[in-house]
PDB file of N, CA and C in Angstrom:
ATOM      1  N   UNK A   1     -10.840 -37.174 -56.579  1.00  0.00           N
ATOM      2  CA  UNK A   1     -11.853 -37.352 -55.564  1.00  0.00           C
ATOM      3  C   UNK A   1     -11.699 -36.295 -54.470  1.00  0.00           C
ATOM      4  N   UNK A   2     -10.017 -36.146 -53.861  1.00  0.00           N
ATOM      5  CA  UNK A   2      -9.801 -35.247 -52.840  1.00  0.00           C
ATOM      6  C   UNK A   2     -10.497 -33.918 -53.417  1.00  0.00           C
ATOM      7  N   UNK A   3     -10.413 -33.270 -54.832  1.00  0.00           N
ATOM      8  CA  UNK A   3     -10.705 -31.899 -55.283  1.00  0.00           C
ATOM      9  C   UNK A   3     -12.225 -32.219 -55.459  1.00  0.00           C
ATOM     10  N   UNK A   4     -12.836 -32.429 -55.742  1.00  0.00           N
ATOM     11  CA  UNK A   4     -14.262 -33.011 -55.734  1.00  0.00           C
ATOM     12  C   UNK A   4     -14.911 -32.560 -54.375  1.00  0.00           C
ATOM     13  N   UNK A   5     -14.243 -33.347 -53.269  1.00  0.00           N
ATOM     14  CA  UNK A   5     -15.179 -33.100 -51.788  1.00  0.00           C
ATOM     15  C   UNK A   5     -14.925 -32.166 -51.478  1.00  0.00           C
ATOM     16  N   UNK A   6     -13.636 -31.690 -52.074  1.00  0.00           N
ATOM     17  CA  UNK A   6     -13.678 -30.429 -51.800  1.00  0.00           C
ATOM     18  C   UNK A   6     -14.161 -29.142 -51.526  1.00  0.00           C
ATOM     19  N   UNK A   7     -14.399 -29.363 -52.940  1.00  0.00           N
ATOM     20  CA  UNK A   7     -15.203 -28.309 -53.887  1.00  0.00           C
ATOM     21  C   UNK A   7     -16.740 -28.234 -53.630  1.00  0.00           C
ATOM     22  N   UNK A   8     -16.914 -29.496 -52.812  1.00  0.00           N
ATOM     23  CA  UNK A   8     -18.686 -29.966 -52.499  1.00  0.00           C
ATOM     24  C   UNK A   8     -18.675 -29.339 -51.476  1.00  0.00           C
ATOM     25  N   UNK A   9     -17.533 -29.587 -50.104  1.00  0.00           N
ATOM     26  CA  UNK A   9     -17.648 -28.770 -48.921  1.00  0.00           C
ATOM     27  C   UNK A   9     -17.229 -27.091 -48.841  1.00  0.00           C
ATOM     28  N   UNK A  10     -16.869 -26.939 -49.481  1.00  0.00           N
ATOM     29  CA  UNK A  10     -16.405 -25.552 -49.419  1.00  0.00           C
ATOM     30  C   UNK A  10     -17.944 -24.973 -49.958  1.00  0.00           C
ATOM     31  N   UNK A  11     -18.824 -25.193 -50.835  1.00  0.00           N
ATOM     32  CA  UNK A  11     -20.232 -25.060 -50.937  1.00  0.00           C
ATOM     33  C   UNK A  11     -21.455 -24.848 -50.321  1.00  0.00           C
ATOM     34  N   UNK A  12     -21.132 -25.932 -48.651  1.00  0.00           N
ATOM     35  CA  UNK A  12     -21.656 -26.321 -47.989  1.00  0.00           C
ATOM     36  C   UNK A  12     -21.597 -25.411 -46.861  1.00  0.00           C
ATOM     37  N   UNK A  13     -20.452 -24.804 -46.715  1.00  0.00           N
ATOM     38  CA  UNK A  13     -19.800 -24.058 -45.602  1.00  0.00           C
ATOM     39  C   UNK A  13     -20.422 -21.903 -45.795  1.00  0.00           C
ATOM     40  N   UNK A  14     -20.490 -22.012 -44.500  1.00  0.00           N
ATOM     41  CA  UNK A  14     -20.733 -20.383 -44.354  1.00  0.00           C
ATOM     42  C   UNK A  14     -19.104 -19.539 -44.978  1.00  0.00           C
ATOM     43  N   UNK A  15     -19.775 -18.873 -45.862  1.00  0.00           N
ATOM     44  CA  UNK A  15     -18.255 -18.496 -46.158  1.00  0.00           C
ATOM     45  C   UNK A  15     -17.479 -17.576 -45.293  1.00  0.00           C
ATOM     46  N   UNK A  16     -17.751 -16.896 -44.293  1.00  0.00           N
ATOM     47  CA  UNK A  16     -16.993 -16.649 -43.266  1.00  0.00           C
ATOM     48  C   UNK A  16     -16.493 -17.203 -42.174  1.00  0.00           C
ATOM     49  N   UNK A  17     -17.153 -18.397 -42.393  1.00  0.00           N
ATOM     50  CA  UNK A  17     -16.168 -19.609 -41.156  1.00  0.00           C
ATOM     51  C   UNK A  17     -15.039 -20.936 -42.016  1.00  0.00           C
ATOM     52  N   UNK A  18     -14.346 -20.618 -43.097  1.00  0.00           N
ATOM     53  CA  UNK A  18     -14.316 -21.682 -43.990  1.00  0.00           C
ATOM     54  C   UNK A  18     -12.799 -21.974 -43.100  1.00  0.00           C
ATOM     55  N   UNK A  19     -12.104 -21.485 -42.789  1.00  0.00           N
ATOM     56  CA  UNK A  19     -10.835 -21.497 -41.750  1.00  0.00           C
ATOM     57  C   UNK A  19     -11.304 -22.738 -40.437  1.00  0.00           C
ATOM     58  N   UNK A  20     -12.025 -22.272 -40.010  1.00  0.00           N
ATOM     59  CA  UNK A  20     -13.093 -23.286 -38.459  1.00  0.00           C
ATOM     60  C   UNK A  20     -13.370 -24.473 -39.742  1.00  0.00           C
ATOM     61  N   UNK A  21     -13.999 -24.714 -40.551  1.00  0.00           N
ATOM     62  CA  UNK A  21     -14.761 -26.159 -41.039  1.00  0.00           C
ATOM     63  C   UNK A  21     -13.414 -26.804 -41.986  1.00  0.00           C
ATOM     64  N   UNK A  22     -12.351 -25.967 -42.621  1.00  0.00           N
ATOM     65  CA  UNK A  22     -11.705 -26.569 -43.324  1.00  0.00           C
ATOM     66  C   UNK A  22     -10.465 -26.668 -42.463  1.00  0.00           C
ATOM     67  N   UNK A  23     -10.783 -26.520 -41.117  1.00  0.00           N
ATOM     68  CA  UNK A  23      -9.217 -26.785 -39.731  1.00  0.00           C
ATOM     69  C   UNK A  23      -9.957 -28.834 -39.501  1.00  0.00           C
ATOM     70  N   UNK A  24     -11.050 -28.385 -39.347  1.00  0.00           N
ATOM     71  CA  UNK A  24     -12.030 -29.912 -39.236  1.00  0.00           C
ATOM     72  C   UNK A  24     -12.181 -30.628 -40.384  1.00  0.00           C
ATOM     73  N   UNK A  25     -11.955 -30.170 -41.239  1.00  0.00           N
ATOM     74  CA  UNK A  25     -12.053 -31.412 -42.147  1.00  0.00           C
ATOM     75  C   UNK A  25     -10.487 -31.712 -42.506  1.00  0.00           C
ATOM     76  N   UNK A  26      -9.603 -30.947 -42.449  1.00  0.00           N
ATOM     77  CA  UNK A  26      -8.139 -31.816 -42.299  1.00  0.00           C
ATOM     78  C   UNK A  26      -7.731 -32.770 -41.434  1.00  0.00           C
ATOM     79  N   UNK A  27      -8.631 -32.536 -39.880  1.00  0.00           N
ATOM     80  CA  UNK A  27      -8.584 -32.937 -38.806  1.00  0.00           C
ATOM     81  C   UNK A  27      -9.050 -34.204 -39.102  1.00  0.00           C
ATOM     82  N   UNK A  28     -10.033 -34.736 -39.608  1.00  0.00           N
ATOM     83  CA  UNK A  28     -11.006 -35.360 -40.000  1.00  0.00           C
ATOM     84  C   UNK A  28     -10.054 -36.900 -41.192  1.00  0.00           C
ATOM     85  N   UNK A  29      -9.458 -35.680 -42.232  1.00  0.00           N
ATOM     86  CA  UNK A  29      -8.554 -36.559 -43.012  1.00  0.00           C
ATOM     87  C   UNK A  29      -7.420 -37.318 -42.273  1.00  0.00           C
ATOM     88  N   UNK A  30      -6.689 -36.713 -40.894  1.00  0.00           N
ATOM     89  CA  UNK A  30      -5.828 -37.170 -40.460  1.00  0.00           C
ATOM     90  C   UNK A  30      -6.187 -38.520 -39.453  1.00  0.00           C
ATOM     91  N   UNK A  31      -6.957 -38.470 -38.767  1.00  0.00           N
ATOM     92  CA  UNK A  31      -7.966 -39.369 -38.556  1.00  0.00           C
ATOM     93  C   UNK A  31      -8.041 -40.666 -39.366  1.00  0.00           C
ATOM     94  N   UNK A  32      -8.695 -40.260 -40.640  1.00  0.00           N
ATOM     95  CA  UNK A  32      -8.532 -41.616 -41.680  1.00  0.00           C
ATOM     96  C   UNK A  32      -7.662 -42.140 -41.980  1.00  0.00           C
ATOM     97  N   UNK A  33      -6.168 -41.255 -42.065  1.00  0.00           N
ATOM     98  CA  UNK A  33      -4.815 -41.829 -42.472  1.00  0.00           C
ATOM     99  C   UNK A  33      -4.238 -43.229 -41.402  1.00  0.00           C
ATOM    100  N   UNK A  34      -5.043 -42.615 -39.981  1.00  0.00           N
ATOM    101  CA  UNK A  34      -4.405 -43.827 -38.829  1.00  0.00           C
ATOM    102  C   UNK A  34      -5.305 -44.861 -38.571  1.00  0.00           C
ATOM    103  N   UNK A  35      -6.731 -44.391 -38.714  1.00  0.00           N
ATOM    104  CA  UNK A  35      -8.198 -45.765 -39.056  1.00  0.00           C
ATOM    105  C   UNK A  35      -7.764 -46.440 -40.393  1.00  0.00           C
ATOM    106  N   UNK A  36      -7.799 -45.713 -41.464  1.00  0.00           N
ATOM    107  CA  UNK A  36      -7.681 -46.991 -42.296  1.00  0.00           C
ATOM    108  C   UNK A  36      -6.200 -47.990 -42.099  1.00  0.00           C
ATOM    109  N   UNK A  37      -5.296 -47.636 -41.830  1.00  0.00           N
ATOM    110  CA  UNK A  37      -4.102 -48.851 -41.984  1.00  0.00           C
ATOM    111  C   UNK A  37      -4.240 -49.439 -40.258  1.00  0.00           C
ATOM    112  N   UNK A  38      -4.724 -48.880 -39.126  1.00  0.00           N
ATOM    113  CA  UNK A  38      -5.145 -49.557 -38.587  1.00  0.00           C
ATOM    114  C   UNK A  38      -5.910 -50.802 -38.741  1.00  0.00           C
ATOM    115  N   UNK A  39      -7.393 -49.928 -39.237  1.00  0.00           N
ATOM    116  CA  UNK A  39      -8.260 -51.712 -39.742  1.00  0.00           C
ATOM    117  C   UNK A  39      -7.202 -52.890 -40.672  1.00  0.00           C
ATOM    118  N   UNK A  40      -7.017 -52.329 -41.432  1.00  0.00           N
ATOM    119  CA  UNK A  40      -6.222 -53.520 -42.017  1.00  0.00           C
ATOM    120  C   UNK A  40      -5.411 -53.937 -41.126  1.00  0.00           C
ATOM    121  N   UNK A  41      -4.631 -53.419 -40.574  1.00  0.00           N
ATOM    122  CA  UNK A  41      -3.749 -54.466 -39.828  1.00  0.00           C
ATOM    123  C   UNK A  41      -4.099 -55.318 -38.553  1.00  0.00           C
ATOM    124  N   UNK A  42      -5.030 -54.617 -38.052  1.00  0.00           N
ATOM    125  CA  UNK A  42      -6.093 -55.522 -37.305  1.00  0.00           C
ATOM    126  C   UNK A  42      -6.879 -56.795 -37.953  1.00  0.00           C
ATOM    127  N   UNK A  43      -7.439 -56.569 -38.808  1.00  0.00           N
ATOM    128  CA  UNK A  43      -8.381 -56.985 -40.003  1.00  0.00           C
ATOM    129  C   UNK A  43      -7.230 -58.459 -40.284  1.00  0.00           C
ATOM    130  N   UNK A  44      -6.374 -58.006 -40.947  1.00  0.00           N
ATOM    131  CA  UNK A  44      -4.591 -58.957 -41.322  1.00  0.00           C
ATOM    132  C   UNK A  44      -4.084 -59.927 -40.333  1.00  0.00           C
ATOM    133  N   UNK A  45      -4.533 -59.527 -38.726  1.00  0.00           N
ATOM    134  CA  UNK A  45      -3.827 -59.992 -37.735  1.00  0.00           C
ATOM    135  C   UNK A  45      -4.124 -61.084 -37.671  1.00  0.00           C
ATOM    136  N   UNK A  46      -5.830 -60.571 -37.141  1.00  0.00           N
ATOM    137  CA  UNK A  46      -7.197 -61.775 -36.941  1.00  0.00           C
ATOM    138  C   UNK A  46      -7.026 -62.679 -37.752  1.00  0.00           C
ATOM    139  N   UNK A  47      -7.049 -62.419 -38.744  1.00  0.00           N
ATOM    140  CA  UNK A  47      -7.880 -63.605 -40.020  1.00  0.00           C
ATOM    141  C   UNK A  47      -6.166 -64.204 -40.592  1.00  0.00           C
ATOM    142  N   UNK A  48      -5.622 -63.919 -40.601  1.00  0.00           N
ATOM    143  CA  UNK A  48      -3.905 -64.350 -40.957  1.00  0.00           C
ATOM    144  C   UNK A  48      -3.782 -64.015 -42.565  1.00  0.00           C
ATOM    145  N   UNK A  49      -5.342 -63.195 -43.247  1.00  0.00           N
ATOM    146  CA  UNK A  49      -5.119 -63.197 -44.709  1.00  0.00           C
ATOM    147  C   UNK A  49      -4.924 -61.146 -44.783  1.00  0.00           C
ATOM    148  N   UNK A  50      -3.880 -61.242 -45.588  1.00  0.00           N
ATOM    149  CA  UNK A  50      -3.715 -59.902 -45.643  1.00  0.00           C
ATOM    150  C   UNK A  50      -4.538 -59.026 -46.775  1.00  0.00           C
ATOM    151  N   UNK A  51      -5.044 -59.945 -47.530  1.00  0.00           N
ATOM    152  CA  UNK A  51      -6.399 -59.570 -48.752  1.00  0.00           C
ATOM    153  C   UNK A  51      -7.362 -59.495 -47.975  1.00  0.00           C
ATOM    154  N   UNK A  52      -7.533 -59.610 -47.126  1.00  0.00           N
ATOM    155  CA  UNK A  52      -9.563 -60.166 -46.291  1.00  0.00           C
ATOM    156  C   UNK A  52      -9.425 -58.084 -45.873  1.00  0.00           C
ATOM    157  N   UNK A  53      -7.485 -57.758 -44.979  1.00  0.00           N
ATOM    158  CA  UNK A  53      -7.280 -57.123 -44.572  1.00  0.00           C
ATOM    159  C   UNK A  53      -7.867 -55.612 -45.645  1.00  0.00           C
ATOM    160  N   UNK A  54      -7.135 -55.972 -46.781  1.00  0.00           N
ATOM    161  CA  UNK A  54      -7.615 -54.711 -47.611  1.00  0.00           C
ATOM    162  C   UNK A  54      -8.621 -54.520 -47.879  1.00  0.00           C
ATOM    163  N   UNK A  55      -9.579 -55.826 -47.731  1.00  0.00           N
ATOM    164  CA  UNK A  55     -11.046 -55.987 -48.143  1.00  0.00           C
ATOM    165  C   UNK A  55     -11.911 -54.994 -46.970  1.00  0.00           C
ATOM    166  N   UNK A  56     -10.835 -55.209 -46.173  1.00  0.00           N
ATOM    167  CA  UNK A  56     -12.111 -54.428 -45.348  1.00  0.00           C
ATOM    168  C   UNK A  56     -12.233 -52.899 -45.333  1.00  0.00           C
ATOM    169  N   UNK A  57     -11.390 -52.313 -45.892  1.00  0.00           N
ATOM    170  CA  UNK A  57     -11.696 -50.736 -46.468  1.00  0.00           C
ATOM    171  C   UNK A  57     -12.880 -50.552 -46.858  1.00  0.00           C
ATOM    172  N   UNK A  58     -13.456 -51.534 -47.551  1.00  0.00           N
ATOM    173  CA  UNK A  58     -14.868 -51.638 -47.780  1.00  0.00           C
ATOM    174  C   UNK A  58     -15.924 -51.402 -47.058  1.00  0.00           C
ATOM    175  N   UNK A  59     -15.478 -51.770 -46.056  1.00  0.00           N
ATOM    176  CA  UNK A  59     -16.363 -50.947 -45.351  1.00  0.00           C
ATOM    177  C   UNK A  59     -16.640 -49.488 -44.790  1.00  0.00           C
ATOM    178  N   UNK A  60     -15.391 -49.031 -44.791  1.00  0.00           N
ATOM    179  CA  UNK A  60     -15.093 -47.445 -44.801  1.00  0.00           C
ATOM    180  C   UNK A  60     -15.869 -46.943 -46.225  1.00  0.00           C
ATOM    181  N   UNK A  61     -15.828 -47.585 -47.588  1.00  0.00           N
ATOM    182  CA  UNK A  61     -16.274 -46.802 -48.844  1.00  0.00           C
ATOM    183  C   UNK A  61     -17.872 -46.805 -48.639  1.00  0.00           C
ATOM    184  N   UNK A  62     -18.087 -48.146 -48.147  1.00  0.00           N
ATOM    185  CA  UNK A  62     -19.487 -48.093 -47.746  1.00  0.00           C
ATOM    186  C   UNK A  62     -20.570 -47.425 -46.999  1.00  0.00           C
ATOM    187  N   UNK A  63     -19.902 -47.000 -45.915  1.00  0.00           N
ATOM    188  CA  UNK A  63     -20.596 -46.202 -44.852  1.00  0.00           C
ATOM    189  C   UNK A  63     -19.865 -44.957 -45.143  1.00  0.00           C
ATOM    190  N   UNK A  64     -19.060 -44.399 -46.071  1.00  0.00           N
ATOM    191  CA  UNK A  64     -18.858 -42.780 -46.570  1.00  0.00           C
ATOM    192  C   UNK A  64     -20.160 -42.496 -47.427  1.00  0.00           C
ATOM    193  N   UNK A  65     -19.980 -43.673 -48.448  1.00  0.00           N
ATOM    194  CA  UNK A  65     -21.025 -43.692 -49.529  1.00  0.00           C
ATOM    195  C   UNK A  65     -22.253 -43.537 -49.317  1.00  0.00           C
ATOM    196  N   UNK A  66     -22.837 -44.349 -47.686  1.00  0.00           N
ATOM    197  CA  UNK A  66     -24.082 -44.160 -47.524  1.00  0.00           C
ATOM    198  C   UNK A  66     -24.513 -42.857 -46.650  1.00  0.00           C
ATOM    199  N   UNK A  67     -23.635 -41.881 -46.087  1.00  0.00           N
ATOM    200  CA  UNK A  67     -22.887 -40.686 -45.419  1.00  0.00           C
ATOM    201  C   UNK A  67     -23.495 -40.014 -46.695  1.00  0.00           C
ATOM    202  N   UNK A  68     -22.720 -39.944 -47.568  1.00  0.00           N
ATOM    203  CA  UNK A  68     -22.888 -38.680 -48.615  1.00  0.00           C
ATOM    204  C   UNK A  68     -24.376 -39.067 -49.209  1.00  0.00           C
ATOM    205  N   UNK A  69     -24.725 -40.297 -49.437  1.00  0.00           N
ATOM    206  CA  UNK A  69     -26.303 -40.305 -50.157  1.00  0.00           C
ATOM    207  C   UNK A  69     -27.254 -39.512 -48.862  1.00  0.00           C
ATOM    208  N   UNK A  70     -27.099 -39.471 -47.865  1.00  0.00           N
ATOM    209  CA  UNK A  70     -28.059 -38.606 -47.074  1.00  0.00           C
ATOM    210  C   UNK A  70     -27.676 -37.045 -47.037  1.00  0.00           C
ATOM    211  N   UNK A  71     -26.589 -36.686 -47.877  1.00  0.00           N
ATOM    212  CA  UNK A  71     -26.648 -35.138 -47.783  1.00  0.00           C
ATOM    213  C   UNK A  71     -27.455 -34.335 -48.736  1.00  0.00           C
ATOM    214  N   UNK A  72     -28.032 -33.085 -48.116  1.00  0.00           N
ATOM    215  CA  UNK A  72     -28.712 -32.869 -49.078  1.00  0.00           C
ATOM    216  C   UNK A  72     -28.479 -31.351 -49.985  1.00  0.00           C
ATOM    217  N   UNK A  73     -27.553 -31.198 -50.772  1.00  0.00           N
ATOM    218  CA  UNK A  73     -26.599 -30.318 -51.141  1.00  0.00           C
ATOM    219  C   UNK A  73     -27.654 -29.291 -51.173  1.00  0.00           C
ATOM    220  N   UNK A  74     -28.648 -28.989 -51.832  1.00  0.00           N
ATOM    221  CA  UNK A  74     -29.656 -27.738 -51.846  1.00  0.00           C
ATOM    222  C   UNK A  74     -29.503 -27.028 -50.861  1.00  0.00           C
ATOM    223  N   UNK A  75     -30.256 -27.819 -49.887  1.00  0.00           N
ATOM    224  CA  UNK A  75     -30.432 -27.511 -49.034  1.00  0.00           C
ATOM    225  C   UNK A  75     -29.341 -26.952 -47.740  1.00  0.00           C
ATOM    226  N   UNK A  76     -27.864 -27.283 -47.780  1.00  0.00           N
ATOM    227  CA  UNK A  76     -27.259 -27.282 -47.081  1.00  0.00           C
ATOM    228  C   UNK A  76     -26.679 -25.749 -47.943  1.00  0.00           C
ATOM    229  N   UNK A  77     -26.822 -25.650 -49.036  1.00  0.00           N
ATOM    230  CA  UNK A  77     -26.388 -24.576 -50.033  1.00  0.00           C
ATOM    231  C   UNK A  77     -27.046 -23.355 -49.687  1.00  0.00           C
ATOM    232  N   UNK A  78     -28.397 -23.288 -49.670  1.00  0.00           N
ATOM    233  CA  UNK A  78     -29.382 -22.322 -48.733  1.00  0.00           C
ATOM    234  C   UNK A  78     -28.920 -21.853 -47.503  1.00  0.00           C
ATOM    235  N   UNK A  79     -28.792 -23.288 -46.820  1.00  0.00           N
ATOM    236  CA  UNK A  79     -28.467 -22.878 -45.259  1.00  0.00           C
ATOM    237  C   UNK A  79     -27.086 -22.021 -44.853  1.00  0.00           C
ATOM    238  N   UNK A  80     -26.151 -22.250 -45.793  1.00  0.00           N
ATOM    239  CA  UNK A  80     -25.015 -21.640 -45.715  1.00  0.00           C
ATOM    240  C   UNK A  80     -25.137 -20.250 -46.472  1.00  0.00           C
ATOM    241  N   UNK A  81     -26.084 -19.683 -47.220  1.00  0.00           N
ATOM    242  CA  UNK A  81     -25.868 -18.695 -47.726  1.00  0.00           C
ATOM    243  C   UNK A  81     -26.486 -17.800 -46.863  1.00  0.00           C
ATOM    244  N   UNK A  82     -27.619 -18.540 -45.874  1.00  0.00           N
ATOM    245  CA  UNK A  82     -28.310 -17.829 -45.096  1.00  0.00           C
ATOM    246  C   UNK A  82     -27.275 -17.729 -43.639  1.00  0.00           C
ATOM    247  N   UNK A  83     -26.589 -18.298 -43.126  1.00  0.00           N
ATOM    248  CA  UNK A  83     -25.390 -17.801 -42.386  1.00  0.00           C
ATOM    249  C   UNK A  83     -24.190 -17.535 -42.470  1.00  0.00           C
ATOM    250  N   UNK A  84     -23.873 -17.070 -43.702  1.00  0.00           N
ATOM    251  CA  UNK A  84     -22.647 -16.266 -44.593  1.00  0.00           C
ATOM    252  C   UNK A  84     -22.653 -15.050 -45.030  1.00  0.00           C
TER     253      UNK A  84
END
């Protein structure tokens, strides 16, 4: 999956700024490493069930999922070739 988005963003990107967008999208991953085990353990605290806790990642897959259905690769493929 990690080589996948990868490979989608590096596509997406002006190829002379890929240093600037791929400093932000690590930035971005590190971010998720401390949100997701956050929610769960928040998620775990509240409810006293530590399954409800993992359940709620689900909502992170959900709102990525509905994130990437609005991109529109063509188009973002154009736009980057036209400022690269």
């Amino acid at each position: 999956m990690q080589a996948l988005s990868r490979s989608l963003y590096a596509r997406l990107i002006p190829s002379g700024k890929s240093a600037e967008f791929f400093g932000f999208y690590n930035m971005l991953g590190k971010f998720a490493a401390v949100v997701g085990p956050l929610m769960v353990g928040v998620v775990s605290l509240a409810s006293g069930d530590h399954r409800l806790g993992i359940l709620s990642i689900i909502i992170l897959f959900v709102a990525g999922g509905w994130l990437l259905l609005k991109v529109d690769v063509a188009a973002g493929e154009q736009a980057s070739k036209k400022l690269g």
